[in-house]
N, C-alpha and C. Protein backbone atom coordinates (compact mmCIF):
# COMPACT_ATOMS: atom_id res chain seq x y z
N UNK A 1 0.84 -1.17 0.00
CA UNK A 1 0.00 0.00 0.00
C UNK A 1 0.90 1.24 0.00
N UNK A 2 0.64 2.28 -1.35
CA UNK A 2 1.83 3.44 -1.26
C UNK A 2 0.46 4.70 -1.06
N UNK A 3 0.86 5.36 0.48
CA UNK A 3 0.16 6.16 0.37
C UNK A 3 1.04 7.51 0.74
N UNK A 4 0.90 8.90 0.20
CA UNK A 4 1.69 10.07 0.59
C UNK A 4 1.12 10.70 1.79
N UNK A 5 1.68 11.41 2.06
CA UNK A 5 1.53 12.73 3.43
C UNK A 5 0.81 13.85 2.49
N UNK A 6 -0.06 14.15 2.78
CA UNK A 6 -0.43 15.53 2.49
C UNK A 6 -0.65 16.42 4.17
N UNK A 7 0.29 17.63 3.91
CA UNK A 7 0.27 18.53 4.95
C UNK A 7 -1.34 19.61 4.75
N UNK A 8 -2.06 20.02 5.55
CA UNK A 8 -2.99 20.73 5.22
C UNK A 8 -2.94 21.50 6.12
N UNK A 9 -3.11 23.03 5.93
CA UNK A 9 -3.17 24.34 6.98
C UNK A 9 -4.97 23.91 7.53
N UNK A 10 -4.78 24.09 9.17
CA UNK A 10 -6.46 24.12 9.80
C UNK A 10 -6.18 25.38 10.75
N UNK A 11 -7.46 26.08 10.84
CA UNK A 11 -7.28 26.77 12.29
C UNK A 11 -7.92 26.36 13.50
N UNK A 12 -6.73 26.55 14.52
CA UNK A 12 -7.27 25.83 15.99
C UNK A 12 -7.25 26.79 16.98
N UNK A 13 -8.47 27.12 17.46
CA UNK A 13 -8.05 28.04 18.60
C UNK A 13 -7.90 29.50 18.25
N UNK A 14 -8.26 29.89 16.82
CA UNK A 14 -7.58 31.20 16.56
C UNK A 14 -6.52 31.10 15.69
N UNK A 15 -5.82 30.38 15.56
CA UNK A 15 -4.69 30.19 14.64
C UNK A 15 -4.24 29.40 13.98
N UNK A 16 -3.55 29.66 12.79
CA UNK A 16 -3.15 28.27 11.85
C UNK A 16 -2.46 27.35 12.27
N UNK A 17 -2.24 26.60 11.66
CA UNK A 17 -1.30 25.38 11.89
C UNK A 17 -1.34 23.99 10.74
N UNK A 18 -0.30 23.78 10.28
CA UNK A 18 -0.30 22.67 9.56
C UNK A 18 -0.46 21.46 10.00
N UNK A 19 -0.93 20.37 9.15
CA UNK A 19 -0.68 18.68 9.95
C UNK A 19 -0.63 18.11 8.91
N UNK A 20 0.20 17.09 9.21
CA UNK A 20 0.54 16.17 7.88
C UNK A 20 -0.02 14.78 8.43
N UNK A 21 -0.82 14.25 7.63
CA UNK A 21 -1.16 12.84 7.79
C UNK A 21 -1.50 12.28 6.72
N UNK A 22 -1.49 10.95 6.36
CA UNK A 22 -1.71 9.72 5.27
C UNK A 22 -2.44 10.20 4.71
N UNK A 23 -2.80 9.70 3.40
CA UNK A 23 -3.99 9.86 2.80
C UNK A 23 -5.77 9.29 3.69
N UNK A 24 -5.10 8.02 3.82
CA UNK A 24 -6.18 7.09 4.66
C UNK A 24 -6.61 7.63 6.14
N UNK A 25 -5.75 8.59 6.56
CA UNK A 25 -6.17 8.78 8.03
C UNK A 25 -7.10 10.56 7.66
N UNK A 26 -6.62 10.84 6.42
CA UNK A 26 -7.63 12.57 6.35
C UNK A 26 -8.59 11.79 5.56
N UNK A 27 -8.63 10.53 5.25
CA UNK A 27 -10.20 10.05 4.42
C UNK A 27 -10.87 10.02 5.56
N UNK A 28 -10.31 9.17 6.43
CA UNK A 28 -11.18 8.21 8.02
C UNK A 28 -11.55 9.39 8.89
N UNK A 29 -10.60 10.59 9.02
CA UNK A 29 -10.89 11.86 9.64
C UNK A 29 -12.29 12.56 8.75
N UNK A 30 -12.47 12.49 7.74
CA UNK A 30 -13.46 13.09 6.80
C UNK A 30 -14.58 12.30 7.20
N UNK A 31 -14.91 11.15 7.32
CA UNK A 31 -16.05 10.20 7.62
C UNK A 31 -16.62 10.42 8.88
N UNK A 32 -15.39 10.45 9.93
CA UNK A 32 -15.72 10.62 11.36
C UNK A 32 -16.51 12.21 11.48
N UNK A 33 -15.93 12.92 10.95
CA UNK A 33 -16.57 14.41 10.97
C UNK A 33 -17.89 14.44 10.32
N UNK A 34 -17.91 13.55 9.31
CA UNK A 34 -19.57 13.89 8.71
C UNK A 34 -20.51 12.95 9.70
N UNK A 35 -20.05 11.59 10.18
CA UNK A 35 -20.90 10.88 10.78
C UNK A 35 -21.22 11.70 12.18
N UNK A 36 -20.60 12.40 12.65
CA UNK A 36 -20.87 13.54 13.32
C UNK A 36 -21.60 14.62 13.11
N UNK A 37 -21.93 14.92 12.26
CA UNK A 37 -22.17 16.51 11.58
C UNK A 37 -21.55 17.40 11.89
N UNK A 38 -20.07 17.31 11.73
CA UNK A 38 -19.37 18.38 11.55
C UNK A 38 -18.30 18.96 10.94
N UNK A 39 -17.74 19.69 10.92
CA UNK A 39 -16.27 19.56 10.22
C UNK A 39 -15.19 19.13 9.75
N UNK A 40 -14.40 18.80 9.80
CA UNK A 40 -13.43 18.38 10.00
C UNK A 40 -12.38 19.35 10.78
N UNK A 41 -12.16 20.31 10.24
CA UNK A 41 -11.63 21.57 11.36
C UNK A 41 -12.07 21.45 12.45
N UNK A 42 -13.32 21.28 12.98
CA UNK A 42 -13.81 21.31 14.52
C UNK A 42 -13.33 20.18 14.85
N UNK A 43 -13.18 19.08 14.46
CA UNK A 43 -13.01 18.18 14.81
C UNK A 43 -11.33 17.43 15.32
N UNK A 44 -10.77 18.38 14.16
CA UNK A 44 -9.49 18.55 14.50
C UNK A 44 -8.80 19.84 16.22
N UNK A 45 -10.08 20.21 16.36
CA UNK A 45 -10.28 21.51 17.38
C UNK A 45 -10.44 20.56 18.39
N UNK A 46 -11.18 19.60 18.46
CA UNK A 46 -11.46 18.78 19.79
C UNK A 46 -10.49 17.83 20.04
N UNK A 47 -9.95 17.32 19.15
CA UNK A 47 -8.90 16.19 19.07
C UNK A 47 -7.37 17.13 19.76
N UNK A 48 -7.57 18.30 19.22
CA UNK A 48 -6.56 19.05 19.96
C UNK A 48 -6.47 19.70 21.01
N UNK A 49 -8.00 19.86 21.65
CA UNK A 49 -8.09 20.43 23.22
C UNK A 49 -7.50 19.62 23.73
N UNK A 50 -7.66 17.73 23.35
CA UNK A 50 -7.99 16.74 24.81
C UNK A 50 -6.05 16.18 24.36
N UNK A 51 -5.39 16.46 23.61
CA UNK A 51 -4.37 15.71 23.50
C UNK A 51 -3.18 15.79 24.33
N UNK A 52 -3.06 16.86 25.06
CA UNK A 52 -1.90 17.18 26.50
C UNK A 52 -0.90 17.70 25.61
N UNK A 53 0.07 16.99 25.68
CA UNK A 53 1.57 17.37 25.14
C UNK A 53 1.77 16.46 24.06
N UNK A 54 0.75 15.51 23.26
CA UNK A 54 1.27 14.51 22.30
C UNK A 54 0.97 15.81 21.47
N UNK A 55 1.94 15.34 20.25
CA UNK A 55 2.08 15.76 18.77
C UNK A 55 0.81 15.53 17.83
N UNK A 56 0.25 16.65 17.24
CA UNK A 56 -1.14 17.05 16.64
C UNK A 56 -1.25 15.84 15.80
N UNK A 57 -0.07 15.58 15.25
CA UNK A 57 -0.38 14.53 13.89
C UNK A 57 -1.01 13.05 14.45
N UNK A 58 0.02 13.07 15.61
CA UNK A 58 -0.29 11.98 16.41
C UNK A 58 -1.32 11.63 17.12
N UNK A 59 -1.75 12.76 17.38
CA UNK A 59 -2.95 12.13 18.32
C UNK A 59 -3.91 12.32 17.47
N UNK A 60 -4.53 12.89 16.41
CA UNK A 60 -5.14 12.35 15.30
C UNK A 60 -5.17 11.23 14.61
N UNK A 61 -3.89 10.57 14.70
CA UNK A 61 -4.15 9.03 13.96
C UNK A 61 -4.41 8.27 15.15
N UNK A 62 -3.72 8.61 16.53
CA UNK A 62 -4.58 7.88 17.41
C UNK A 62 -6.35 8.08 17.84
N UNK A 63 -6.64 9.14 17.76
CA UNK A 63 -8.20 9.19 18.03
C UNK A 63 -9.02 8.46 16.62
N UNK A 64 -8.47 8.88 15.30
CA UNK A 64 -9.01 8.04 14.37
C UNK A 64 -8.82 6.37 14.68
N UNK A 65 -7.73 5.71 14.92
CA UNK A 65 -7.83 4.58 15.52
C UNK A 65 -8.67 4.06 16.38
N UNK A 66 -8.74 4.88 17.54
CA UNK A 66 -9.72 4.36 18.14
C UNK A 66 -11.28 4.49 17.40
N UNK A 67 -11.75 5.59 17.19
CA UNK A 67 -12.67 5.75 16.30
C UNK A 67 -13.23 4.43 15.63
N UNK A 68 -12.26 3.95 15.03
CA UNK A 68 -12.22 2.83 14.20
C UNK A 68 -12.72 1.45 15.29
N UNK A 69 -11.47 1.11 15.89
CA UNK A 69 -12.31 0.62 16.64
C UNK A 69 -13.43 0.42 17.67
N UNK A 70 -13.98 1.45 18.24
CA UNK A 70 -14.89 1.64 18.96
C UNK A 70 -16.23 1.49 17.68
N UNK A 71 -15.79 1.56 16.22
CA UNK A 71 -16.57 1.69 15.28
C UNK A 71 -16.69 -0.12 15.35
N UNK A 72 -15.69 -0.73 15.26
CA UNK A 72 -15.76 -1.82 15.07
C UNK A 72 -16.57 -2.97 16.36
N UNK A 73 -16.28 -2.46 17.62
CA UNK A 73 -16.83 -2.85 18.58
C UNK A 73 -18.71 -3.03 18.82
N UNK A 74 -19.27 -1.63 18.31
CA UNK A 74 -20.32 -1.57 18.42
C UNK A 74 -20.83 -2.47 17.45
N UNK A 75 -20.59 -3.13 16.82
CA UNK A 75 -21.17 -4.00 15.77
C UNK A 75 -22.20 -5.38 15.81
């Protein structure tokens, strides 16, 4: 599986900021936000209140992970 990084500018909080993640994790981030009704920016806003000191990119592919599985659990 060859997938690239695309970096994308969001604003959080008031201000920009870039994040680079997989192709597959800004698809799975796109799904999670609509099955929500919301953004994806907001969503990237909440994922970044609750993350402490981990790295933005990171704790985005971890909350999409879980996502996933908590998606998979309820089944």
């Amino acid at each position: 599986m060859t997938t690239g990084t695309t970096k994308r500018s969001v604003m959080i909080a008031g201000h920009r900021t870039s994040v680079s993640l997989e192709t597959p994790f800004w698809e799975a981030l796109r799904e999670i936000a609509a099955a929500r009704e919301q953004s994806v920016q907001v969503l990237i806003g909440e994922v970044d209140e609750a993350r402490g000191a981990q790295n933005l990119s990171s704790a985005i592919r971890v909350f999409v992970l879980a996502s996933v599985r908590e998606r998979r659990q309820s089944r």
